[in-house]
Protein backbone atom coordinates (compact mmCIF):
# COMPACT_ATOMS: atom_id res chain seq x y z
CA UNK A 1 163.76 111.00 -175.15
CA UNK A 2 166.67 113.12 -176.66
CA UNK A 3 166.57 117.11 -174.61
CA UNK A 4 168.02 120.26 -176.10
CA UNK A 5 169.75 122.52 -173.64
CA UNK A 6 170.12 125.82 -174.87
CA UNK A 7 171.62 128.68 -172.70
CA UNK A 8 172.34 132.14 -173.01
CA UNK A 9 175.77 133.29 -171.43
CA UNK A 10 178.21 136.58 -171.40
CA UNK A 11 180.34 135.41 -168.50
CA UNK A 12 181.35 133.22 -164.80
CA UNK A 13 182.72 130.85 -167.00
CA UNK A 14 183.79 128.80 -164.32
CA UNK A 15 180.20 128.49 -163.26
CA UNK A 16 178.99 127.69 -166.80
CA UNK A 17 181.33 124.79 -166.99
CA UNK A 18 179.43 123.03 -163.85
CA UNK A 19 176.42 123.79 -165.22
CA UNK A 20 176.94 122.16 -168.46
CA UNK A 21 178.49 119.34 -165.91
CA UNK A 22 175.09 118.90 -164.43
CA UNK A 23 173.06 118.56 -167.75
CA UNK A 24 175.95 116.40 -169.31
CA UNK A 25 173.33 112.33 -169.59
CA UNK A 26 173.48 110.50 -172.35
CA UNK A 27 170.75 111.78 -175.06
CA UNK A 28 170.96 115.60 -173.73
CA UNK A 29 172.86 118.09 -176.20
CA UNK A 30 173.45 121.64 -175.42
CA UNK A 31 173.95 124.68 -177.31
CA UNK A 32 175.04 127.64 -175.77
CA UNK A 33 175.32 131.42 -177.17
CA UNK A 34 177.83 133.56 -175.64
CA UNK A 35 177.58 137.28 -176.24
CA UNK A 36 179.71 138.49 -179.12
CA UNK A 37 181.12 141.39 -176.33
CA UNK A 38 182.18 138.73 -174.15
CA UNK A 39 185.75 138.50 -173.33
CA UNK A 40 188.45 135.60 -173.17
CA UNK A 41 185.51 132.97 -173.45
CA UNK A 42 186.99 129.54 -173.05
CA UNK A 43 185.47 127.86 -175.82
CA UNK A 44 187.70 124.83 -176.02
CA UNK A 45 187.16 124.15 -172.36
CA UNK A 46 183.20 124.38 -172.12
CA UNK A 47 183.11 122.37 -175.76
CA UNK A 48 185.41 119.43 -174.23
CA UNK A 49 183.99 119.68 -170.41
CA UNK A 50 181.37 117.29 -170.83
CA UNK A 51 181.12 113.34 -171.34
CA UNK A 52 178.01 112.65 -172.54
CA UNK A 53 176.56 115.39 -173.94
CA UNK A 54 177.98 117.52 -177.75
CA UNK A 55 178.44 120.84 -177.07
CA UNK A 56 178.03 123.46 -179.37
CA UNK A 57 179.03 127.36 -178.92
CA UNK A 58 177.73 130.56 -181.08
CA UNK A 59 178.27 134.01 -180.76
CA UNK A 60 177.18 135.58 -183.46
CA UNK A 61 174.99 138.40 -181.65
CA UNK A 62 176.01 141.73 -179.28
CA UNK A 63 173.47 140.94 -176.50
CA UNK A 64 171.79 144.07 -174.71
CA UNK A 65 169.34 143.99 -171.47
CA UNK A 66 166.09 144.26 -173.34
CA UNK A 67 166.83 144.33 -177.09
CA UNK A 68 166.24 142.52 -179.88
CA UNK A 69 169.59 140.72 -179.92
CA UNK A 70 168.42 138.14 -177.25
CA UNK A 71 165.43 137.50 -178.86
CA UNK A 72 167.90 136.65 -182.69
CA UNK A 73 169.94 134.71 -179.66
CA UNK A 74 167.42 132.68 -178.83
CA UNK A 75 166.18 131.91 -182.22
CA UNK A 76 169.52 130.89 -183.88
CA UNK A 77 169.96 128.35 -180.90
CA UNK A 78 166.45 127.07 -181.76
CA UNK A 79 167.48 126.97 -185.08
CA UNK A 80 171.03 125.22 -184.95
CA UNK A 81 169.56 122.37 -182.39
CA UNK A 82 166.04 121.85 -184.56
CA UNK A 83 168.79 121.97 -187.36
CA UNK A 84 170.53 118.88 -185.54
CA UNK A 85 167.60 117.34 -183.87
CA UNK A 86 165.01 116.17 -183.78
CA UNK A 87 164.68 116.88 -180.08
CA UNK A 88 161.76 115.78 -178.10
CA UNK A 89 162.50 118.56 -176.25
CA UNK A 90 164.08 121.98 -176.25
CA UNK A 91 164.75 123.99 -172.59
CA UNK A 92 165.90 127.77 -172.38
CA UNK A 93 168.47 128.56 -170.14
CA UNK A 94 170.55 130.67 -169.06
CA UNK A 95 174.16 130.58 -168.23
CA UNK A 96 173.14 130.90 -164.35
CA UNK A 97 170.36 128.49 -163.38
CA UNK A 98 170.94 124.76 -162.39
CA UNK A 99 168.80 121.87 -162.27
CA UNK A 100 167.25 121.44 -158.94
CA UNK A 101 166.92 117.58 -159.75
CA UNK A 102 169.41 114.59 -161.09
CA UNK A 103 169.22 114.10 -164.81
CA UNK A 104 167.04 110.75 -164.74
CA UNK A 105 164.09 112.56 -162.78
CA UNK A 106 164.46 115.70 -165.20
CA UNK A 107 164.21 112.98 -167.94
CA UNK A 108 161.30 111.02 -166.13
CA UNK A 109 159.18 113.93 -165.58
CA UNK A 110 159.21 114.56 -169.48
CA UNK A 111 158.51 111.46 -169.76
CA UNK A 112 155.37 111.36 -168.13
CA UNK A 113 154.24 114.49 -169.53
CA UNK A 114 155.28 113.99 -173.15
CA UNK A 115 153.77 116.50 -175.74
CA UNK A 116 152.92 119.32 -173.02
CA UNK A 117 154.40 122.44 -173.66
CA UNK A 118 155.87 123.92 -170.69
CA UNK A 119 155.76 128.17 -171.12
CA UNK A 120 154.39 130.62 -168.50
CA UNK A 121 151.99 133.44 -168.89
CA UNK A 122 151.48 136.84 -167.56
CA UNK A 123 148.21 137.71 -168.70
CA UNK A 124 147.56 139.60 -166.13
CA UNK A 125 150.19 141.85 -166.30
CA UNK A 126 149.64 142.24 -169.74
CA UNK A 127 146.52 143.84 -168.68
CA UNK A 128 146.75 145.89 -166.74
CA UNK A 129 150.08 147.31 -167.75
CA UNK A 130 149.99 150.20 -170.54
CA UNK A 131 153.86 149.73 -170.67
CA UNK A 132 153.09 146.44 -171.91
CA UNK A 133 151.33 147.29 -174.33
CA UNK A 134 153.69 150.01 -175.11
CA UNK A 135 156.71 147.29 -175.88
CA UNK A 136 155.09 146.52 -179.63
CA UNK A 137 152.80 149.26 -180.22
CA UNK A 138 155.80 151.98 -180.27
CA UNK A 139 159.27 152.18 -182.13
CA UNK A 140 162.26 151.14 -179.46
CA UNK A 141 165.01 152.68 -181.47
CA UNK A 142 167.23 153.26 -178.39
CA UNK A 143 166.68 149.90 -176.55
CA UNK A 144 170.01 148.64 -177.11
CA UNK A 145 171.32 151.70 -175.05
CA UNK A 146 169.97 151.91 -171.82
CA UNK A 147 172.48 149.74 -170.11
CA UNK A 148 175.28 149.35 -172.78
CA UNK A 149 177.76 151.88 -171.52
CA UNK A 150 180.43 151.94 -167.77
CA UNK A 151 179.10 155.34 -166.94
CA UNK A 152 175.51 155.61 -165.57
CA UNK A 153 174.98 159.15 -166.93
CA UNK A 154 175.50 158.01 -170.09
CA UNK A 155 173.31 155.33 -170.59
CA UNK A 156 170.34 157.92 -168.47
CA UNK A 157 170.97 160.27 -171.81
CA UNK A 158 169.85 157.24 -174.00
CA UNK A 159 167.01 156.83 -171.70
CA UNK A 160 165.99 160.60 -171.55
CA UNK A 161 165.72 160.66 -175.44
CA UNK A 162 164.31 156.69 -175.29
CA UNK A 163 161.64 158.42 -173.61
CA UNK A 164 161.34 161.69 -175.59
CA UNK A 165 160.87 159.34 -178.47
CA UNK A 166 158.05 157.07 -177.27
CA UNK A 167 156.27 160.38 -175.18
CA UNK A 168 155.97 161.61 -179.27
CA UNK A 169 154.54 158.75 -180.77
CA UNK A 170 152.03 158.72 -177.83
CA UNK A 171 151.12 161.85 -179.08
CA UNK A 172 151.15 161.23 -182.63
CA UNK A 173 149.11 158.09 -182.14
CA UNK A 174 151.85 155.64 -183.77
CA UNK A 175 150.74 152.11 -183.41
CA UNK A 176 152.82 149.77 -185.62
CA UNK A 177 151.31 146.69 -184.83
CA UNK A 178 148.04 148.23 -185.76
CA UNK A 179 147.39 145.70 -188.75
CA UNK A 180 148.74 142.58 -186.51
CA UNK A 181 146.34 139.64 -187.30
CA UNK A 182 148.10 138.38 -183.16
CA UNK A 183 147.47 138.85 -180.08
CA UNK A 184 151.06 139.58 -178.17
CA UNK A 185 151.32 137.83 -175.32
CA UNK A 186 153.38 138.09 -171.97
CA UNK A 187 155.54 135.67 -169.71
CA UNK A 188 159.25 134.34 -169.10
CA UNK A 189 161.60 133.20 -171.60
CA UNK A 190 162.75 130.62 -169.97
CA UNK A 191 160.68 127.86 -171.17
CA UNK A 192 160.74 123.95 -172.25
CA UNK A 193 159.16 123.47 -175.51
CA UNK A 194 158.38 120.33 -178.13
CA UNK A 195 159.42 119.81 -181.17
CA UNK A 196 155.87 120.80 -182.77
CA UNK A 197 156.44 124.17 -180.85
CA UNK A 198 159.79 125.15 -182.27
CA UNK A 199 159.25 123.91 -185.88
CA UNK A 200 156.35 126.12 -186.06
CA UNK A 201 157.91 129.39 -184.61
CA UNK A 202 160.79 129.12 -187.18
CA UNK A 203 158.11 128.86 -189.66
CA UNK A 204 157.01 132.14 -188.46
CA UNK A 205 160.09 133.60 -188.15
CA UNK A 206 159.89 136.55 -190.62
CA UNK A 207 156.74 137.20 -188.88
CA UNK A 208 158.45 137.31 -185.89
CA UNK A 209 161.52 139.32 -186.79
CA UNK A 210 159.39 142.64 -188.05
CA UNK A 211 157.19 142.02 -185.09
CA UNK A 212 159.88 142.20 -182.34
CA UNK A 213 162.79 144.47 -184.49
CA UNK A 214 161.35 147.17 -182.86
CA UNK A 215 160.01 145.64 -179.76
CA UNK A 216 161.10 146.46 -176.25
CA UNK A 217 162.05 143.20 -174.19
CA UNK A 218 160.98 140.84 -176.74
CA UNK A 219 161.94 137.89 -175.16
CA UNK A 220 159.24 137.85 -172.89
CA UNK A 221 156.87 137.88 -175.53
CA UNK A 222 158.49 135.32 -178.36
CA UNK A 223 157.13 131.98 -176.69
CA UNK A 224 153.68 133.41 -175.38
CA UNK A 225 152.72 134.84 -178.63
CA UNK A 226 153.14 131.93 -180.66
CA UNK A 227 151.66 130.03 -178.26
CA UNK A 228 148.52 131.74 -178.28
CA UNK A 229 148.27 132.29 -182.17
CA UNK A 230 149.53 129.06 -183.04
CA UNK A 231 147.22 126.56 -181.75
CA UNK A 232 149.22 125.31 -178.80
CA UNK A 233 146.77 126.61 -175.72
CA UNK A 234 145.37 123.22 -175.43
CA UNK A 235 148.70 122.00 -175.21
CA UNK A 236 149.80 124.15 -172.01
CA UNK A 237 151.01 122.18 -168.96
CA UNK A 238 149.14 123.74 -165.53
CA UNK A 239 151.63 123.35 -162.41
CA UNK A 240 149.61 123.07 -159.60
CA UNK A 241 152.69 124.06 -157.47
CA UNK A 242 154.48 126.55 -158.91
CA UNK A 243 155.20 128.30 -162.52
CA UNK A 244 153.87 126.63 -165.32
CA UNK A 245 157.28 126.88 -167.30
CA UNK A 246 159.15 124.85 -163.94
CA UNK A 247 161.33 126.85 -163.13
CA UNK A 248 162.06 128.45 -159.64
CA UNK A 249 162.78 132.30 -159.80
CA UNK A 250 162.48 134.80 -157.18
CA UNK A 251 161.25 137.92 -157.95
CA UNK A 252 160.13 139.00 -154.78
CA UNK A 253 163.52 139.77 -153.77
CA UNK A 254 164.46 141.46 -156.98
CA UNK A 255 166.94 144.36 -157.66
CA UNK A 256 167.38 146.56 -161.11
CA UNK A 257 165.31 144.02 -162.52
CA UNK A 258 167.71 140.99 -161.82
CA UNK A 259 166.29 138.36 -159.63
CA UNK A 260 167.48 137.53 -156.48
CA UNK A 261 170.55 135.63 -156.42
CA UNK A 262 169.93 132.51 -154.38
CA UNK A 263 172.89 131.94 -151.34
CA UNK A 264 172.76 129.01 -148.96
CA UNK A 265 170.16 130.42 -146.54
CA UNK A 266 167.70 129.85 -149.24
CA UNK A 267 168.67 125.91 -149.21
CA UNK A 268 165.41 124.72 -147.37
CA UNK A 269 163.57 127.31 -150.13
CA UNK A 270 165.12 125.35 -153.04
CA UNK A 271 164.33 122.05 -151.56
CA UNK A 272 160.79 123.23 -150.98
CA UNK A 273 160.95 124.61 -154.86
CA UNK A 274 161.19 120.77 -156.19
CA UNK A 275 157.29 120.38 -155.49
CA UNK A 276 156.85 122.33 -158.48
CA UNK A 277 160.26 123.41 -160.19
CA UNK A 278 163.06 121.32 -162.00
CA UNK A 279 164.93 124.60 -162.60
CA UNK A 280 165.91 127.29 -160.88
CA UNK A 281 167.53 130.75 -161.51
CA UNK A 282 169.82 132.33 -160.39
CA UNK A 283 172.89 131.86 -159.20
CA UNK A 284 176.71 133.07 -158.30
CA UNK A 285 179.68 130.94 -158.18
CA UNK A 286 181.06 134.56 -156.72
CA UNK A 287 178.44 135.83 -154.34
CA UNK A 288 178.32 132.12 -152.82
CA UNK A 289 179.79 129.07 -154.24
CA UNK A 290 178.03 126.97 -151.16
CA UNK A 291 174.32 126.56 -152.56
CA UNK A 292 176.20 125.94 -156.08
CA UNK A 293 178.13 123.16 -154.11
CA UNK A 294 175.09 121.87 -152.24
CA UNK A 295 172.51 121.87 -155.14
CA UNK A 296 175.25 119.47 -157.70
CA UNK A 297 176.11 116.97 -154.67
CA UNK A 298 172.17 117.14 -154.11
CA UNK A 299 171.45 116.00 -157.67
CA UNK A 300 174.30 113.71 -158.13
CA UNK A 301 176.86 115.80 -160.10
């Protein structure tokens, strides 16, 4: 089976070139996208770091917590590895997770579960949450600015008239998705998809574009929604041991919306993880190199 890595990255390039370390087997290619505001980005180094595996680097997009840029981010590396592939398979990544197993059990797993798609839901959330909701039914026009700027009182005056602007449209009833023949869906981006999957959502893509262009957090609604719409329900893999999408992220610990950053007194935690994860997220070759160290002599690399 030939995989697709494809990771999203602004920085720790040290810790990006173990990663791509890890994931470097023969029949794995990986295609990172580095944020366009991303400085001195080593892009000879990460292309020549592995053995096995081509590397390929982009960064063609200004990447901004929440906006729309991730979601074009994502979609051009789709694009450029579909572009190259076939792939059997096609896993979103970011620039700090690592595999929580050795390359042939990654492989195997696939393998055995060949032509599941591998995405999780939040239906639930989606639910019960009017912000939800909110993310496609209003105009975003300030998203990229909530978190762009060094000074915290700037960025809260994007979010005071962010706010301003969505409190109106409440009131005026706006509801741009109105005429949406989809239901929008809810979940994590980080997913491992087939082949069938991603040749289908670029098919949609100018669906998708006007649907998210004005869409708050869009990325956790790309993979769900086309899933749903698109005939792939029956194709969903059910973990009976963790996230349906296998990877390992702990939100229960969470700060500013960032997950918890994983240290070596979560070791036993990650071990216990492998019962149902082949991924987890996220890490810090600053905050604690150890558990970085640990997990790559664990799986081999």
């Amino acid at each position: 089976m030939k995989h697709a890595f494809l990771i999203t990255a602004h920085s720790n390039w040290k810790q990006l070139k173990l990663l791509l370390k890890q994931i470097d087997f023969p029949d794995h290619d990986i295609y990172v996208h580095i944020d366009a505001k991303a400085k001195n980005c080593p892009k000879a180094e990460l292309e020549a770091v592995t053995q096995y595996s081509k590397v390929r680097i982009y960064s063609n997009f200004k990447v901004y917590w929440g906006g729309y840029t991730l979601t074009l981010a994502e979609l051009q590396l789709f694009k450029e590895a579909s572009n190259n592939g076939p792939y059997d398979y096609y896993h979103m990544m970011s620039g700090a997770d690592l595999l929580l197993v050795n390359n042939k059990e990654f492989d195997s797993f696939f393998e055995k579960n060949q032509g599941k798609e591998f995405i999780e839901f939040k239906d639930e959330q989606n639910e019960r949450d009017p912000e939800i909701k909110r993310r496609t039914k209003l105009y975003h026009f300030l998203q990229n600015y909530r978190r762009r700027f060094k000074y915290q009182w700037l960025n809260n005056i994007f979010i005071f008239f962010e706010r301003c602007s969505l409190a109106l449209q409440i009131i005026l009833h706006v509801n741009r998705v109105k005429n949406l023949d989809w239901k929008v869906k809810l979940g994590s981006n980080w997913c491992s998809v087939t082949n069938d999957f991603v040749s289908r959502m670029l098919q949609e893509e100018p669906k998708l574009l006007k649907l998210f262009k004005w869409t708050n957090c869009s990325d956790e609604l790309l993979f769900q929604t086309i899933a749903f719409n698109c005939g792939f329900m029956n194709r969903m893999y059910h973990n009976p041991n963790g996230a349906d999408n296998l990877r390992f992220i702990d939100w229960v610990r969470s700060k500013n919306g960032s997950p918890h950053t994983f240290t070596i007194t979560d070791k036993e935690l990650l071990e216990d993880a492998t019962a149902g994860a082949l991924i987890a997220r996220k890490f810090s070759l600053d905050k604690d190199s150890e558990i970085i160290n640990y997990i790559l002599k664990k799986t081999g690399n």
